[in-house]
PDB file of N, CA and C in Angstrom:
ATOM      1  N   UNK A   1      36.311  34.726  23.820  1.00  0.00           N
ATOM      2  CA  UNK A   1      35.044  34.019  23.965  1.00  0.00           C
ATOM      3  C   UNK A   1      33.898  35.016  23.778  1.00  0.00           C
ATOM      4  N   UNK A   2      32.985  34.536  23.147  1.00  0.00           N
ATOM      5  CA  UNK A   2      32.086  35.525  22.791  1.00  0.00           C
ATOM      6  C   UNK A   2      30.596  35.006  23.986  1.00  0.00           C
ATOM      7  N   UNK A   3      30.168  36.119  24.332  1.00  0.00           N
ATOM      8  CA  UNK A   3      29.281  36.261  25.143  1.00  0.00           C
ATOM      9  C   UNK A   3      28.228  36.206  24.655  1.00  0.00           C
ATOM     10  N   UNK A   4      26.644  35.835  25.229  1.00  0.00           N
ATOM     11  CA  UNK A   4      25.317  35.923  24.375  1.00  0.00           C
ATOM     12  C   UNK A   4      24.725  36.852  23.928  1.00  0.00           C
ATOM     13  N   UNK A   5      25.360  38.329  24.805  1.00  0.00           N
ATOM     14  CA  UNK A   5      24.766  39.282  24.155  1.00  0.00           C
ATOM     15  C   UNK A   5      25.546  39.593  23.099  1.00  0.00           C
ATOM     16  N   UNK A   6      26.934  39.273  22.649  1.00  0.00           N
ATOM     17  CA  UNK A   6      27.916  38.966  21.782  1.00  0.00           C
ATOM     18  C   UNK A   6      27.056  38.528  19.808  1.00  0.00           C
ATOM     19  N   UNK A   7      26.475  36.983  20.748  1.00  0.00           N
ATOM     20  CA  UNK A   7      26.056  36.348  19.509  1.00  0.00           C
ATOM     21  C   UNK A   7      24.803  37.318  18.944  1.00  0.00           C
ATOM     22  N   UNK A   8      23.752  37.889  20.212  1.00  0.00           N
ATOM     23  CA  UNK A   8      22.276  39.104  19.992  1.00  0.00           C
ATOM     24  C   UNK A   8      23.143  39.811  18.950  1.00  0.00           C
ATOM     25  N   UNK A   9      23.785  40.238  19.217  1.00  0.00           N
ATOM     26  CA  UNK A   9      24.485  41.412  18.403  1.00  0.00           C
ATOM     27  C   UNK A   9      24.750  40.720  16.903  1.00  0.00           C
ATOM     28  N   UNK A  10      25.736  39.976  16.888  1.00  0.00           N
ATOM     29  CA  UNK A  10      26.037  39.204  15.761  1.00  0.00           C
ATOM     30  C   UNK A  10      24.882  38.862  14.729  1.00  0.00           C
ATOM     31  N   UNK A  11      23.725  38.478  15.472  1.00  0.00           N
ATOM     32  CA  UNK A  11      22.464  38.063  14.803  1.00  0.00           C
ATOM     33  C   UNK A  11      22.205  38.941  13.853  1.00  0.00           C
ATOM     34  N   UNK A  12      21.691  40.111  15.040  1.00  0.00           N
ATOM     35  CA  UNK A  12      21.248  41.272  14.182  1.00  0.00           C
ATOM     36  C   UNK A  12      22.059  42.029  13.303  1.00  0.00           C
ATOM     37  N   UNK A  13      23.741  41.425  13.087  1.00  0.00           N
ATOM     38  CA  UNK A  13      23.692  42.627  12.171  1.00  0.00           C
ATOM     39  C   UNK A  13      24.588  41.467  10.642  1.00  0.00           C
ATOM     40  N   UNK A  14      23.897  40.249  11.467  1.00  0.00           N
ATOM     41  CA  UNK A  14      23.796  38.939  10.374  1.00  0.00           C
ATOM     42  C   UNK A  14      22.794  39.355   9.367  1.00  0.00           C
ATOM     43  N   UNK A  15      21.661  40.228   9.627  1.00  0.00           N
ATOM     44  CA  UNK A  15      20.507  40.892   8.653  1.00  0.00           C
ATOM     45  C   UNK A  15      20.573  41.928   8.181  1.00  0.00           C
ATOM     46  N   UNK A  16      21.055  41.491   6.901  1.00  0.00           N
ATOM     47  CA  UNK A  16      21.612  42.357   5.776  1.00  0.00           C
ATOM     48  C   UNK A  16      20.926  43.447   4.546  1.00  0.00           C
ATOM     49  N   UNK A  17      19.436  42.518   4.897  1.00  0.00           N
ATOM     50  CA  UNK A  17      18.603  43.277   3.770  1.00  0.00           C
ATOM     51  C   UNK A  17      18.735  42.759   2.403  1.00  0.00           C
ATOM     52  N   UNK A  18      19.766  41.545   2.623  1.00  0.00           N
ATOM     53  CA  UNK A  18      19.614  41.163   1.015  1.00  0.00           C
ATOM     54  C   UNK A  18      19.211  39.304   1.277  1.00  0.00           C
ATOM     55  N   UNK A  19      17.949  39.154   1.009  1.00  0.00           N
ATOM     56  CA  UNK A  19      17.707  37.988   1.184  1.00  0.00           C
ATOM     57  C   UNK A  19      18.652  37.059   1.233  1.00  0.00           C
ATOM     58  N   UNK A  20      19.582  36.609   0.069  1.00  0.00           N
ATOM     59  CA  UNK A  20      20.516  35.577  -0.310  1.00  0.00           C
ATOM     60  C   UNK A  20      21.599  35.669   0.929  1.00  0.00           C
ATOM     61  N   UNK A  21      21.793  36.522   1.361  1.00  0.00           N
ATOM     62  CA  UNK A  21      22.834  36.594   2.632  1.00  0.00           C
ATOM     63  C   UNK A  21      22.032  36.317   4.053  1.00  0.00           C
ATOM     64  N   UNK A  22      21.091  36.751   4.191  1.00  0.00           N
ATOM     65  CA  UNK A  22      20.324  36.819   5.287  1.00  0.00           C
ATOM     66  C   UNK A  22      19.773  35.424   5.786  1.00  0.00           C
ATOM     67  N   UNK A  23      19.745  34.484   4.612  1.00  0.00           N
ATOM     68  CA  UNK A  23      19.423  32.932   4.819  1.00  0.00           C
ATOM     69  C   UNK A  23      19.852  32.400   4.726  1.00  0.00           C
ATOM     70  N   UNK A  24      21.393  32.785   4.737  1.00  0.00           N
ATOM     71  CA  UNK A  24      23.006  32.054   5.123  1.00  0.00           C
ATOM     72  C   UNK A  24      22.930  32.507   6.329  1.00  0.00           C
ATOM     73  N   UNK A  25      23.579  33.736   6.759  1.00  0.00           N
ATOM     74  CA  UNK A  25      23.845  34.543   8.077  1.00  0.00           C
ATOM     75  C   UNK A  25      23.213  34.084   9.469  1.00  0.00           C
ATOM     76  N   UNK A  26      21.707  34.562   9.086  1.00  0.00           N
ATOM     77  CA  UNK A  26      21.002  34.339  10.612  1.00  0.00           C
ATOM     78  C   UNK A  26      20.973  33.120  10.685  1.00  0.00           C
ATOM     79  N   UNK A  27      20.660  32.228  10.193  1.00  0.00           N
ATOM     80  CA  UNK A  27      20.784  30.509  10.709  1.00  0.00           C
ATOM     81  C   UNK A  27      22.158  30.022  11.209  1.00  0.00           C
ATOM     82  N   UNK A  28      22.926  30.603  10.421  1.00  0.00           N
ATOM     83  CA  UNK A  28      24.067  30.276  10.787  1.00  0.00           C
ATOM     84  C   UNK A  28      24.857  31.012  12.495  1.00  0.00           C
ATOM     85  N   UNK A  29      24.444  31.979  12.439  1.00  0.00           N
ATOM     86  CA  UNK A  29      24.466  32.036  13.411  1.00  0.00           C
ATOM     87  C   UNK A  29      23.726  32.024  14.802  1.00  0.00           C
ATOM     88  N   UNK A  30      22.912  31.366  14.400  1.00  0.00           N
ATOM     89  CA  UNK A  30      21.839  30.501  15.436  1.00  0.00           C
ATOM     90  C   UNK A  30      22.375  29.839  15.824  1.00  0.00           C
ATOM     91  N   UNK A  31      22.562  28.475  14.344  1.00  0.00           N
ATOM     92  CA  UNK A  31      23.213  27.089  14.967  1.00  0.00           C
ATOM     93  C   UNK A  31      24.194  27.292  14.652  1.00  0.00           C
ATOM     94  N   UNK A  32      25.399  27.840  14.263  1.00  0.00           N
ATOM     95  CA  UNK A  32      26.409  26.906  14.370  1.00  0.00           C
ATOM     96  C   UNK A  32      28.071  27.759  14.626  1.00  0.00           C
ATOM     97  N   UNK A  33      27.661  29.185  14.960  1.00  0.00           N
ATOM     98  CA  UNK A  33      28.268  30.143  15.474  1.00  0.00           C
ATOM     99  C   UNK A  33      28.829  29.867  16.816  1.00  0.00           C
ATOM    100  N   UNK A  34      28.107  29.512  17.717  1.00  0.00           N
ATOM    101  CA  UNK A  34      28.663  28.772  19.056  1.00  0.00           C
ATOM    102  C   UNK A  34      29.695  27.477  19.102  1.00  0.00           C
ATOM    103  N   UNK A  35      29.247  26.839  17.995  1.00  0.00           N
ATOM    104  CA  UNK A  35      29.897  25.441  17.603  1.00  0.00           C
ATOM    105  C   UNK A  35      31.746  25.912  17.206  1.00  0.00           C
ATOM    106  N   UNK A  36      31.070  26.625  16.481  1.00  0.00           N
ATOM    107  CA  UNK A  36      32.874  27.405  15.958  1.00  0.00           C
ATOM    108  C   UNK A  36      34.146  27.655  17.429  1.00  0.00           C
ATOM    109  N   UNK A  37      35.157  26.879  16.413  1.00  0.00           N
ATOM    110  CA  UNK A  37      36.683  27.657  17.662  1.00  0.00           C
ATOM    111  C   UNK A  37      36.851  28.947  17.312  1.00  0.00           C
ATOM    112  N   UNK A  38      36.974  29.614  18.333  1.00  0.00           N
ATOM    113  CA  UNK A  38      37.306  31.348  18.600  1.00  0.00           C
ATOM    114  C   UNK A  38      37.691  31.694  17.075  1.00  0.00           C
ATOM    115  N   UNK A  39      38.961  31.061  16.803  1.00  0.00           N
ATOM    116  CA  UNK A  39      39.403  31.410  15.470  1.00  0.00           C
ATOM    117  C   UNK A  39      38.231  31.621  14.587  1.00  0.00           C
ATOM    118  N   UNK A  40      37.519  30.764  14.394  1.00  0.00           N
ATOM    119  CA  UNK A  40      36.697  30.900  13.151  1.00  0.00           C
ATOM    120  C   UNK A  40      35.431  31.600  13.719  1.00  0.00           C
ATOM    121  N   UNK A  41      35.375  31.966  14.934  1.00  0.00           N
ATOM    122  CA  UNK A  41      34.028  32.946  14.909  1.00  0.00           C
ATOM    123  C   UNK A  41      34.767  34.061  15.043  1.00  0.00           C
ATOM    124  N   UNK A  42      36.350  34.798  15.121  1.00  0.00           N
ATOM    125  CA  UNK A  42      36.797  35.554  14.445  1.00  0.00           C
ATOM    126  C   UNK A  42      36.796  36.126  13.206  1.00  0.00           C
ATOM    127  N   UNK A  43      36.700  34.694  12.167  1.00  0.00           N
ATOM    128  CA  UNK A  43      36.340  34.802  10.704  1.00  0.00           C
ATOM    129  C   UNK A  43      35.380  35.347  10.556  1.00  0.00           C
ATOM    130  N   UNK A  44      34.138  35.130  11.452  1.00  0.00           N
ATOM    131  CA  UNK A  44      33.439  35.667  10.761  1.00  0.00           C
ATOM    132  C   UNK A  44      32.629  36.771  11.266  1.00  0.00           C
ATOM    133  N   UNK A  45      33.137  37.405  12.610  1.00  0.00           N
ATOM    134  CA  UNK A  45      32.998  38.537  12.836  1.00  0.00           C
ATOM    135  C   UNK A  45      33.370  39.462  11.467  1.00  0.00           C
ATOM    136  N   UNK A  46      35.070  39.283  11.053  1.00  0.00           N
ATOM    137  CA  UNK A  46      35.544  39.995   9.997  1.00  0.00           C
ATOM    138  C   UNK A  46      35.022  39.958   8.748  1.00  0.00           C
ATOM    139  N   UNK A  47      34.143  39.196   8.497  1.00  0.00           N
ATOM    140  CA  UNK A  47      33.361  38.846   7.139  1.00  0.00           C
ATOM    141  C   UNK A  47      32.609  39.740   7.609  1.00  0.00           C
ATOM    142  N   UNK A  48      31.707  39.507   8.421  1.00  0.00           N
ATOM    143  CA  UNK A  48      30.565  40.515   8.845  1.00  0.00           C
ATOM    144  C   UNK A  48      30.952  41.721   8.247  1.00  0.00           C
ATOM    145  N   UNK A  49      32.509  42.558   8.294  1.00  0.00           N
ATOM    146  CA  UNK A  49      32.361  43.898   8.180  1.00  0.00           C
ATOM    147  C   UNK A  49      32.715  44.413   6.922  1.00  0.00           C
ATOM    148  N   UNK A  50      32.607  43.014   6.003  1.00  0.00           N
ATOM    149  CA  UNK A  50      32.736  43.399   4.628  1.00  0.00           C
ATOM    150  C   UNK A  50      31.702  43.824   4.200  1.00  0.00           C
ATOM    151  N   UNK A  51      31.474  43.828   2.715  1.00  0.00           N
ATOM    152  CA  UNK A  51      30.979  45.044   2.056  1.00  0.00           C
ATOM    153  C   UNK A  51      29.433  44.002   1.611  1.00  0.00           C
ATOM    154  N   UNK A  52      28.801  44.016   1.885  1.00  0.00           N
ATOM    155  CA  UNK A  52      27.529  42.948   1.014  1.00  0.00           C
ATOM    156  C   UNK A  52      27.590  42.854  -0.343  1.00  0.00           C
ATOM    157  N   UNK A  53      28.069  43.247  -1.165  1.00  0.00           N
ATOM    158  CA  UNK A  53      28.419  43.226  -2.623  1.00  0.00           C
ATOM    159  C   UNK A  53      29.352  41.899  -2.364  1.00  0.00           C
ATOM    160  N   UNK A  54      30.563  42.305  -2.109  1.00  0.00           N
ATOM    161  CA  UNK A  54      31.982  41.581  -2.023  1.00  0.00           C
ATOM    162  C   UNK A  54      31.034  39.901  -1.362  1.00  0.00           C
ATOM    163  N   UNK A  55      30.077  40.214   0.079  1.00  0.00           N
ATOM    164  CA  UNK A  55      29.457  39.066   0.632  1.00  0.00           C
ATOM    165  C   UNK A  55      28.871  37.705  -0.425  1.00  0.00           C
ATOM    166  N   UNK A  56      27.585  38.683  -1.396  1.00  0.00           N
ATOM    167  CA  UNK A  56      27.170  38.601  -2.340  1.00  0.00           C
ATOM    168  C   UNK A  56      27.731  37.246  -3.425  1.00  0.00           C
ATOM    169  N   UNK A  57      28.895  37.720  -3.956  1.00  0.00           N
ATOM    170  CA  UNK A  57      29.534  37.396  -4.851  1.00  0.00           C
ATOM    171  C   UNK A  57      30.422  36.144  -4.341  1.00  0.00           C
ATOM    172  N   UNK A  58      30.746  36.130  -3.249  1.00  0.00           N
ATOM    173  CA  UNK A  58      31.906  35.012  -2.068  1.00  0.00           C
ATOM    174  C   UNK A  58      30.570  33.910  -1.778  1.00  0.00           C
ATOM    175  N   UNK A  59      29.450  34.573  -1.679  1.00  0.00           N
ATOM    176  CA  UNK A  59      28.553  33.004  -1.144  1.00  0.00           C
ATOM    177  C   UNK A  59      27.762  32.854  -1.921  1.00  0.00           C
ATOM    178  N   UNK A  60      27.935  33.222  -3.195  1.00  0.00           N
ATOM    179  CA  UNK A  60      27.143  32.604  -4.612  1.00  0.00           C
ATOM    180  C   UNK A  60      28.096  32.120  -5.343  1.00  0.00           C
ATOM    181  N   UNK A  61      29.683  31.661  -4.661  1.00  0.00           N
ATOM    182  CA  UNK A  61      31.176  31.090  -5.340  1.00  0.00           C
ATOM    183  C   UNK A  61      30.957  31.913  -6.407  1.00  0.00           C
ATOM    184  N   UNK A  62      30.979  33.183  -6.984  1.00  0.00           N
ATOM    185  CA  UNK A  62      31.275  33.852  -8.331  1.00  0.00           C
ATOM    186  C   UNK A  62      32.861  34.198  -7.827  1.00  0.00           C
ATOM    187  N   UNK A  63      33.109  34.319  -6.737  1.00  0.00           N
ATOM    188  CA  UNK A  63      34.794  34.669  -6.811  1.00  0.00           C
ATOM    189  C   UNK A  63      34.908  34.145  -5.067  1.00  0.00           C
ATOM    190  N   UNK A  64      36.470  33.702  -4.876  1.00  0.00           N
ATOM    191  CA  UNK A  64      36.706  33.960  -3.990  1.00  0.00           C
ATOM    192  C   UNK A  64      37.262  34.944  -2.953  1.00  0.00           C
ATOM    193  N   UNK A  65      37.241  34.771  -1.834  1.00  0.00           N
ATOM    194  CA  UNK A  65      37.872  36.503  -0.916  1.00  0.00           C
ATOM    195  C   UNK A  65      39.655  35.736  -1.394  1.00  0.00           C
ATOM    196  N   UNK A  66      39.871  37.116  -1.312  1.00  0.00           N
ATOM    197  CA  UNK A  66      41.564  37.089  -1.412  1.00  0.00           C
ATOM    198  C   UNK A  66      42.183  36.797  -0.307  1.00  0.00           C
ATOM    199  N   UNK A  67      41.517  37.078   0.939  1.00  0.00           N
ATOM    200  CA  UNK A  67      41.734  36.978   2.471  1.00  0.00           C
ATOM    201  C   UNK A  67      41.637  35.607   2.715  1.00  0.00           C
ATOM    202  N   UNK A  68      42.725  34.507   3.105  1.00  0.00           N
ATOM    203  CA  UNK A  68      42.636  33.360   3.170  1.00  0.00           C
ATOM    204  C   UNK A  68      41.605  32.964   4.429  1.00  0.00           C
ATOM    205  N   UNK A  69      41.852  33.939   5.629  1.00  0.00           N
ATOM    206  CA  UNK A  69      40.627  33.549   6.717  1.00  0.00           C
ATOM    207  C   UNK A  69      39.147  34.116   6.233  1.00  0.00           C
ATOM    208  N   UNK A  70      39.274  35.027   4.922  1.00  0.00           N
ATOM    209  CA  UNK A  70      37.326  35.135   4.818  1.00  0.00           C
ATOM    210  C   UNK A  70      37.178  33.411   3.868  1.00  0.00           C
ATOM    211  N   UNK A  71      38.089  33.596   3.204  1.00  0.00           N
ATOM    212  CA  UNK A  71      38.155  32.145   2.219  1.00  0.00           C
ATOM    213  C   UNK A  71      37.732  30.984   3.170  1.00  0.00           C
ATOM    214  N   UNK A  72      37.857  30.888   3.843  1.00  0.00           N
ATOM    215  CA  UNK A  72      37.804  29.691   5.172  1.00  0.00           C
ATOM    216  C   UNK A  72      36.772  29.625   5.889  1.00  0.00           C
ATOM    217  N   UNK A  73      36.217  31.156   6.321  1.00  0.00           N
ATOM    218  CA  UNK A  73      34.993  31.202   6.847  1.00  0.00           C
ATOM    219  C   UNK A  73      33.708  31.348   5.671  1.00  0.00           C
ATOM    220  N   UNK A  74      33.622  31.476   4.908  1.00  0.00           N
ATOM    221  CA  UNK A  74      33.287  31.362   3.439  1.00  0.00           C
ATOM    222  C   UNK A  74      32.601  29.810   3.548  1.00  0.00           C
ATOM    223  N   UNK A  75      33.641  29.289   3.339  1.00  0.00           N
ATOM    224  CA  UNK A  75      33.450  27.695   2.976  1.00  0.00           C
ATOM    225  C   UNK A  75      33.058  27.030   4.041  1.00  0.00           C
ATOM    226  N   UNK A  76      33.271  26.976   5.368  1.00  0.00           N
ATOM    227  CA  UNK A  76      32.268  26.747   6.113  1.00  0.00           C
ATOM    228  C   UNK A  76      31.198  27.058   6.050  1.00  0.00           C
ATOM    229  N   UNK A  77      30.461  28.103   6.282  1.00  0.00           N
ATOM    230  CA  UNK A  77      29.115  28.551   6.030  1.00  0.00           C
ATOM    231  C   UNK A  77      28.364  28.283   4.604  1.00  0.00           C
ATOM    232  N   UNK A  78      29.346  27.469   3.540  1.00  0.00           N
ATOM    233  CA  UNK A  78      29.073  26.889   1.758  1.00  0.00           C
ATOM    234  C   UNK A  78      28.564  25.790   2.365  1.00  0.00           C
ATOM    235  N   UNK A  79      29.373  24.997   3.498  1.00  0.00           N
ATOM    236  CA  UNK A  79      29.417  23.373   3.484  1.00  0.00           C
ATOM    237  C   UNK A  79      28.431  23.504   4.632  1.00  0.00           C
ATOM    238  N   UNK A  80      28.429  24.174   4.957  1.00  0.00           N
ATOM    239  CA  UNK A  80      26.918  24.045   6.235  1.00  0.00           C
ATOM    240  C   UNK A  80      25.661  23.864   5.456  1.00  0.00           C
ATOM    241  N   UNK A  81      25.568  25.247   4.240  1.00  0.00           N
ATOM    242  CA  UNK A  81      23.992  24.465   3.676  1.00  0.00           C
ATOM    243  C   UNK A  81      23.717  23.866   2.286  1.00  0.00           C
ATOM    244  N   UNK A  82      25.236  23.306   2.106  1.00  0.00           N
ATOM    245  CA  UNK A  82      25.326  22.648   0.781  1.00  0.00           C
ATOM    246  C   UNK A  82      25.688  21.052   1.012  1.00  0.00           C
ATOM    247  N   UNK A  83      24.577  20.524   0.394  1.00  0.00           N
ATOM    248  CA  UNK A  83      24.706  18.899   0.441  1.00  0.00           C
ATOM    249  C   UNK A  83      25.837  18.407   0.135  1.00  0.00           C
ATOM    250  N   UNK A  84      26.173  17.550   0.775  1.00  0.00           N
ATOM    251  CA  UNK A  84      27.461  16.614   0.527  1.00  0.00           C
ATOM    252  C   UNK A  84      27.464  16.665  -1.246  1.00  0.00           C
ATOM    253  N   UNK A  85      28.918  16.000  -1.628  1.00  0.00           N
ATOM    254  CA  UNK A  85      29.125  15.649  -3.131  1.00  0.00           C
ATOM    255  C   UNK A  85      29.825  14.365  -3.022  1.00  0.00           C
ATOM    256  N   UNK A  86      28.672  13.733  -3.687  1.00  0.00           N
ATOM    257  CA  UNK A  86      29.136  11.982  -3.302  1.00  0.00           C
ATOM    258  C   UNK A  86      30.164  11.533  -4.610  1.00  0.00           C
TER     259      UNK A  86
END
């Protein structure tokens, strides 16, 4: 279980310096980081400690992670600020 000074932490190092990540990241973990089961705010602790290039490229879909749990936490955070497809 992650604690609030847990998520403080998470926030800040949700800010990456590269715009396109940074307005995925910090919102996301505003709203919807708490919402997550352990498992998947596991995911994305471990995303966190990837490389911002590799980040980059996974949340602009130019490739996917090879890692089936970044793949997962990936696509959550796609379908959080991507409109439905009717």
């Amino acid at each position: 279980m992650y604690t609030e000074e847990d998520v403080r932490r998470l926030k800040w190092q949700s800010r990456r310096g590269m715009l396109e990540l940074d307005v995925l990241f910090v919102p996301f973990v505003e709203e919807a980081f708490s919402d997550l089961d352990e498992a998947d705010q596991d995911r994305f602790v471990k995303l966190l400690a990837c490389e911002d290039t590799d980040l980059f490229v996974w949340l602009m879909e130019r490739e996917e992670p090879a890692d089936p749990d970044l793949q997962r936490i990936v696509r959550i955070i796609l379908d959080r600020v991507q409109p439905a497809k009717d």
